[in-house]
Protein backbone atom coordinates (compact mmCIF):
# COMPACT_ATOMS: atom_id res chain seq x y z
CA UNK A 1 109.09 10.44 273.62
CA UNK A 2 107.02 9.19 276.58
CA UNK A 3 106.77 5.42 277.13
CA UNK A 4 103.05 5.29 276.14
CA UNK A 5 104.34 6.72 272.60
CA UNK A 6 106.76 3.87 272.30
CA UNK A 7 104.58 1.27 273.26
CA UNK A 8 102.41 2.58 270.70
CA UNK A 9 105.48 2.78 267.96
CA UNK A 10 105.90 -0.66 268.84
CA UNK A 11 102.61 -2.16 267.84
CA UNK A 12 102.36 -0.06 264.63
CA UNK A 13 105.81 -1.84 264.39
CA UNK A 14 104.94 -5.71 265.75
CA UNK A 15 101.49 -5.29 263.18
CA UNK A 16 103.53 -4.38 260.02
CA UNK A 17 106.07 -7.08 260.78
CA UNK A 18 103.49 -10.21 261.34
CA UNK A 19 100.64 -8.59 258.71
CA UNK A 20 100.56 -12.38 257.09
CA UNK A 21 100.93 -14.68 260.44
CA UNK A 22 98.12 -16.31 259.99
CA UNK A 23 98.95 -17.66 256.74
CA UNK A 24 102.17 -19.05 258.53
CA UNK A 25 100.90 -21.15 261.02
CA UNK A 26 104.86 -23.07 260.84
CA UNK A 27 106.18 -19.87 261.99
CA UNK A 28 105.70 -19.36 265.57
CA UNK A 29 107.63 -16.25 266.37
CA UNK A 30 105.17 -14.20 263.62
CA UNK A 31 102.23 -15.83 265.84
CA UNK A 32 103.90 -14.30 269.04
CA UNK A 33 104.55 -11.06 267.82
CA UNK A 34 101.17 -10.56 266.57
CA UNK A 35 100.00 -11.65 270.46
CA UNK A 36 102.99 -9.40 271.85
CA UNK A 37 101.55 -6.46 270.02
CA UNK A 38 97.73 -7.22 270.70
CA UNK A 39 98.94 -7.59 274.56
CA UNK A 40 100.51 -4.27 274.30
CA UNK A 41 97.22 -2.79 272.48
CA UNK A 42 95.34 -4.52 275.71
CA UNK A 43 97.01 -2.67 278.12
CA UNK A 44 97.23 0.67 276.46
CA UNK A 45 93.57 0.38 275.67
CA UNK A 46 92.48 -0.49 279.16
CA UNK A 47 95.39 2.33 280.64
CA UNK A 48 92.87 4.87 278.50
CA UNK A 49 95.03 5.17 275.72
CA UNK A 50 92.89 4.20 273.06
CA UNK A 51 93.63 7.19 270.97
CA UNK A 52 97.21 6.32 270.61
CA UNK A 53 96.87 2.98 268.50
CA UNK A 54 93.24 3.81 267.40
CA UNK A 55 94.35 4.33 263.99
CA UNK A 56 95.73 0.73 263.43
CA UNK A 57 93.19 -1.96 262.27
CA UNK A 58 93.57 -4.11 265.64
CA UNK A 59 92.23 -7.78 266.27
CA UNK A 60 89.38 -8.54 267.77
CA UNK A 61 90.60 -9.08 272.00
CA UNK A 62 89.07 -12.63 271.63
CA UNK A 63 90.13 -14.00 268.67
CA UNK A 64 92.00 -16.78 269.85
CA UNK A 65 90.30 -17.27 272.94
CA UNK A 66 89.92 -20.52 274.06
CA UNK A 67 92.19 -21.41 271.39
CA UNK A 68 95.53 -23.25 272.87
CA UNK A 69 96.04 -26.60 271.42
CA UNK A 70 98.07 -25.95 267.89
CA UNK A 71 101.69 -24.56 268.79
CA UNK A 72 100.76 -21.37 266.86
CA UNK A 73 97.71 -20.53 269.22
CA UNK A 74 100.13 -21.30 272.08
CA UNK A 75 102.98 -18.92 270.93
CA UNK A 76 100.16 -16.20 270.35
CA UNK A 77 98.53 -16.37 273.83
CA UNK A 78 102.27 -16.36 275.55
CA UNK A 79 103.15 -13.36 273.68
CA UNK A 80 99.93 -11.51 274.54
CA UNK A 81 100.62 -12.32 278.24
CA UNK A 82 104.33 -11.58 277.95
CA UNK A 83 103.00 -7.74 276.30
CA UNK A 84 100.63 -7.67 278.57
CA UNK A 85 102.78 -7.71 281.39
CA UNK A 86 105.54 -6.24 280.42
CA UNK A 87 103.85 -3.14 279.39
CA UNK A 88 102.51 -2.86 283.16
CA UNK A 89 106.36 -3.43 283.90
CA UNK A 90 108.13 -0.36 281.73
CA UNK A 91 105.19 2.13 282.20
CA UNK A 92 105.35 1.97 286.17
């Protein structure tokens, strides 16, 4: 299994695990999963890989954007920086 698959395995996986974060704004780990996995689906997507998560109902890119001042926000935008990078990390 190449890298790009498993990064893709993994957001399938991060999405089914944090389907209801937004309904748990307390829980701030759901919140930055759901930005892990959208970081991930950020890089692949901008790598060309679109066609390996295009079958998963993703977020909208910007729908937090702007959107730091309630803990929750915060934990999503560090996880979709922390995916983000770390994707550019494991697929060099």
């Amino acid at each position: 299994m190449s890298v790009i698959d498993k990064l893709a395995g993994l957001v399938e996986q991060l999405y089914e695990e944090s389907e209801n974060y937004s309904e748990n704004p307390s829980d701030a780990q759901l919140w930055f999963n759901r930005g892990y996995a959208n970081g991930i689906a950020s890089f692949l997507n901008a790598r060309g890989y679109t066609d390996k998560i295009n079958h998963l109902k993703l977020d909208a890119e910007d729908l937090y954007h702007g959107e730091q001042v309630m803990e929750w926000h915060k934990a999503y935008h560090h996880g979709f920086e922390m995916g983000l990078r770390e994707s550019g990390e494991v697929f060099r």
